[in-house]
Protein backbone atom coordinates (compact mmCIF):
# COMPACT_ATOMS: atom_id res chain seq x y z
CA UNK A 1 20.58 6.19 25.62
CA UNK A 2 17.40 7.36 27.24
CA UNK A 3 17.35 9.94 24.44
CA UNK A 4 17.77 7.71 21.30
CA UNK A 5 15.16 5.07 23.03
CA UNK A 6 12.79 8.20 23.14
CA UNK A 7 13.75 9.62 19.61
CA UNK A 8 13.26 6.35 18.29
CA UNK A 9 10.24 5.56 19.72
CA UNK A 10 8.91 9.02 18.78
CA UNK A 11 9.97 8.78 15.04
CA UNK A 12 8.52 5.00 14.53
CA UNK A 13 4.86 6.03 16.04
CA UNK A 14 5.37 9.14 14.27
CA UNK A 15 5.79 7.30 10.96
CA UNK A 16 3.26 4.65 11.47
CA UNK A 17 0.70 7.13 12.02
CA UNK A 18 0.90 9.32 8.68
CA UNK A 19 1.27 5.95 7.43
CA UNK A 20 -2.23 4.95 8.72
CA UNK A 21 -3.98 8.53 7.46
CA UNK A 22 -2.63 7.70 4.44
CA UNK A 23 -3.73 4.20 3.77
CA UNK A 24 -6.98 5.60 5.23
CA UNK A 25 -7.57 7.76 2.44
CA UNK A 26 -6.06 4.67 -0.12
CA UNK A 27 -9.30 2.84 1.15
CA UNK A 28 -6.69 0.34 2.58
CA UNK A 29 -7.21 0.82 6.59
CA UNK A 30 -5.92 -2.75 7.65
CA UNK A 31 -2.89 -2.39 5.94
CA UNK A 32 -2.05 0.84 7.85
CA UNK A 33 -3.32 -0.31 10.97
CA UNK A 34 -0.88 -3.30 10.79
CA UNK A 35 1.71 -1.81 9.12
CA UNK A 36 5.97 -1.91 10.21
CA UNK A 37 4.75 -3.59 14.02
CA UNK A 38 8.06 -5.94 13.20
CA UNK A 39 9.68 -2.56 14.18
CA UNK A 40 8.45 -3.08 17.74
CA UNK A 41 10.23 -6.40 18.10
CA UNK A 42 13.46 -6.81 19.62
CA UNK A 43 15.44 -7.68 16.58
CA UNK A 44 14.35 -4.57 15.07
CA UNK A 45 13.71 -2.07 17.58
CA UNK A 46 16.98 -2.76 20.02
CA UNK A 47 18.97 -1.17 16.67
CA UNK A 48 16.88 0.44 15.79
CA UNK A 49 17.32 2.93 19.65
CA UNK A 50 21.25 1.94 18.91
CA UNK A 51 21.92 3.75 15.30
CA UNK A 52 19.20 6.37 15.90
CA UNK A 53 20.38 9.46 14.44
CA UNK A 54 16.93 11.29 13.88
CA UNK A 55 17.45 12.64 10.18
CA UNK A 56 17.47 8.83 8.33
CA UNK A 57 17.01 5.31 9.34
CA UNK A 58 18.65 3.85 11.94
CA UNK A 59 18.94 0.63 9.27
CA UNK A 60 21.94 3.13 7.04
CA UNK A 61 24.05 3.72 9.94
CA UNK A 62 23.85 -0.13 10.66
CA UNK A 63 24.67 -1.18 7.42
CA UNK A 64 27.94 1.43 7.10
CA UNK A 65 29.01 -0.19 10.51
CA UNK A 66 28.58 -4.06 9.88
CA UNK A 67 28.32 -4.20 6.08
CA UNK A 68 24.39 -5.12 6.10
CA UNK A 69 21.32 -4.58 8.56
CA UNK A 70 19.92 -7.49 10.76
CA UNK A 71 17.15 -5.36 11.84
CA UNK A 72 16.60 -4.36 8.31
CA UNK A 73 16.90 -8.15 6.77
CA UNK A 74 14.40 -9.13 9.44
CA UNK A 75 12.07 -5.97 8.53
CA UNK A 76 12.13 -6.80 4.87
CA UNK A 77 11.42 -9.92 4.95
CA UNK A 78 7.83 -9.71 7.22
CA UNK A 79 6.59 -6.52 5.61
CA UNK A 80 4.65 -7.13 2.32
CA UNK A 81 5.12 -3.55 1.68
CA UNK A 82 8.70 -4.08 0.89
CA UNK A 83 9.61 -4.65 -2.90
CA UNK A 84 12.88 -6.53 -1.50
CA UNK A 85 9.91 -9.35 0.09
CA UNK A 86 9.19 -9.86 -3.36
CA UNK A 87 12.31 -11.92 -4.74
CA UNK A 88 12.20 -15.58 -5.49
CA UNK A 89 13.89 -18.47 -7.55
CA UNK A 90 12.91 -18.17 -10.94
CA UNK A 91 12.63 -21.68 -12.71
CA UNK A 92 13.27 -20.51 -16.04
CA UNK A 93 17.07 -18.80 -15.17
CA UNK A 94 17.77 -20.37 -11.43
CA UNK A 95 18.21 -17.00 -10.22
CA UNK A 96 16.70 -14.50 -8.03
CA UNK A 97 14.13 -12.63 -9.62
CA UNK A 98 12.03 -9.55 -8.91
CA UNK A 99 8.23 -10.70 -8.34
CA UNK A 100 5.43 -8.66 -9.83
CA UNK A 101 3.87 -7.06 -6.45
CA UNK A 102 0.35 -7.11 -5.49
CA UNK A 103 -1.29 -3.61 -5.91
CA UNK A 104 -2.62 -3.34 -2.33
CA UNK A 105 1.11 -4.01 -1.28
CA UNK A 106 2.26 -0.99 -3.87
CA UNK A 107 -0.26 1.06 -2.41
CA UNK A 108 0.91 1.02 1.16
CA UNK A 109 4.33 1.52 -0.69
CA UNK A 110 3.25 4.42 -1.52
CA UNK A 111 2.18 5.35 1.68
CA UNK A 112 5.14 4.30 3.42
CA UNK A 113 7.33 6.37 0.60
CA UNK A 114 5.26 9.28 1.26
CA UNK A 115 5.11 9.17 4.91
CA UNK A 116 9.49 8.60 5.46
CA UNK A 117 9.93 11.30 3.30
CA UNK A 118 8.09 13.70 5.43
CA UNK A 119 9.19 12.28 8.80
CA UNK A 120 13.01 12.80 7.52
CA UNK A 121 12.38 15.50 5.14
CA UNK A 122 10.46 17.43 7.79
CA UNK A 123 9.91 21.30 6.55
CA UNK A 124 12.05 20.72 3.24
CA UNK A 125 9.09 18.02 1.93
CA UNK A 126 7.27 18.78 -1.04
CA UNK A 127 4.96 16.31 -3.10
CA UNK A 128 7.97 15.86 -5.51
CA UNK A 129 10.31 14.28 -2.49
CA UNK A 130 9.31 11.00 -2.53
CA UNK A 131 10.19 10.72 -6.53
CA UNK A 132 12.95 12.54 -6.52
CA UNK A 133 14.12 9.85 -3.79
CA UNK A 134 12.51 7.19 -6.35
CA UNK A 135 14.26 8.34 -9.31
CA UNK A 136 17.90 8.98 -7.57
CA UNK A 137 18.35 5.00 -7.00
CA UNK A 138 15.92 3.71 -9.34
CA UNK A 139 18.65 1.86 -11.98
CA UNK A 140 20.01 -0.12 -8.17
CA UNK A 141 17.32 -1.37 -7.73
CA UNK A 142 15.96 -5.20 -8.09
CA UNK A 143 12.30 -4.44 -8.71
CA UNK A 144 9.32 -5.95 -11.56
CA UNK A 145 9.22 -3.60 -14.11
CA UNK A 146 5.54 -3.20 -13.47
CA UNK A 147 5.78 -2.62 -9.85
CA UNK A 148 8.53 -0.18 -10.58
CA UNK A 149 6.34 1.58 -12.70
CA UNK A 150 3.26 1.91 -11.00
CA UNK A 151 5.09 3.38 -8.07
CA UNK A 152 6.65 5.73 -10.27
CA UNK A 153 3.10 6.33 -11.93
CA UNK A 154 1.93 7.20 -8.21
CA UNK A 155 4.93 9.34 -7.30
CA UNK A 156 4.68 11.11 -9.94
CA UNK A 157 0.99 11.73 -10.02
CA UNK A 158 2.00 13.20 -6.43
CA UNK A 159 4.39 15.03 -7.21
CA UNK A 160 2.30 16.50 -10.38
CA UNK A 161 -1.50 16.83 -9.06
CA UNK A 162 -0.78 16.88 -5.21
CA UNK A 163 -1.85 14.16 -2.55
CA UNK A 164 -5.67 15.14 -2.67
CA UNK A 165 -5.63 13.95 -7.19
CA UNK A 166 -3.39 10.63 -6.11
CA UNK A 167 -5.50 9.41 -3.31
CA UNK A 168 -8.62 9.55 -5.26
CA UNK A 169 -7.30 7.85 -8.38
CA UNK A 170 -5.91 4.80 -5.94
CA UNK A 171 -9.14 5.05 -3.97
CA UNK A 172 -10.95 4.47 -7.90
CA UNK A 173 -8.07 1.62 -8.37
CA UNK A 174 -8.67 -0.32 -5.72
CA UNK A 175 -12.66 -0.30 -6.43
CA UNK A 176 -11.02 -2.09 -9.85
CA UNK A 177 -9.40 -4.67 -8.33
């Protein structure tokens, strides 16, 4: 146990980290200075050490168990970042509906895309990882159109002109907003 408490432990800080370098160069610093600390609470963390397996989230293994994550509804539903936060009663059809995302929470996203799939992918990550991920589950997905496809637009601005091109066209984009 000591082990998966340790690997745990090591891959959170480890993401949160290249998640804060890259919402440093987004221009969005509080965002990845706060970002995923629900992961440190017990709902989330105390699974999170359980289902460790070191290669994906501790949230799949979870789900295949139990049918659905706890730690992962109580994630989703505190982090902004999160396209699955952004769901609410529509008064036109009286269903759930996708919400239109702000851009700073796309951004960190983005960051948080990025930053998973080079924690997991570790030496098999390219710039194109994080769309091919993107693009494999893309028609599951509940997600506004338009936040769909600025992430795409991102990803694949990544995965085209590198990080260096991408970081200073959403540094220029959030001057815009």
């Amino acid at each position: 146990m000591l082990k998966k408490f340790c690997g745990h432990l090591s891959t959170v800080a480890r993401h949160r980290h290249k998640v804060l370098v890259h919402c440093i160069k987004a221009g969005i610093v509080w965002r990845g200075l706060t970002h995923d600390l629900s992961k440190f609470s017990p709902t989330e963390f105390i699974p999170g050490v359980k289902y460790y397996q070191g290669t994906r989230s501790p949230n799949e293994r979870e789900r295949e168990i139990y049918g659905a994550s706890r730690a992962w509804m109580h994630h989703k539903g505190r982090n902004r970042h999160h396209f699955e936060y952004w769901t609410d009663y529509s008064p036109v059809t009286k269903q759930m509906e996708p919400v239109k995302m702000p851009t700073v929470f796309v951004i960190e996203m983005f960051c948080d895309r990025v930053s998973a799939s080079k924690i997991y992918g570790k030496e098999s990550y390219t710039d194109k990882s994080p769309l091919e991920y993107f693009l494999k589950v893309k028609s599951k997905r509940v997600i506004h159109p338009e936040t769909s496809d600025l992430l795409e637009k991102l990803l694949t601005m990544l995965a085209e002109k590198g990080e260096d091109a991408t970081f200073d066209y959403i540094k220029n984009m959030n001057k815009k907003d």
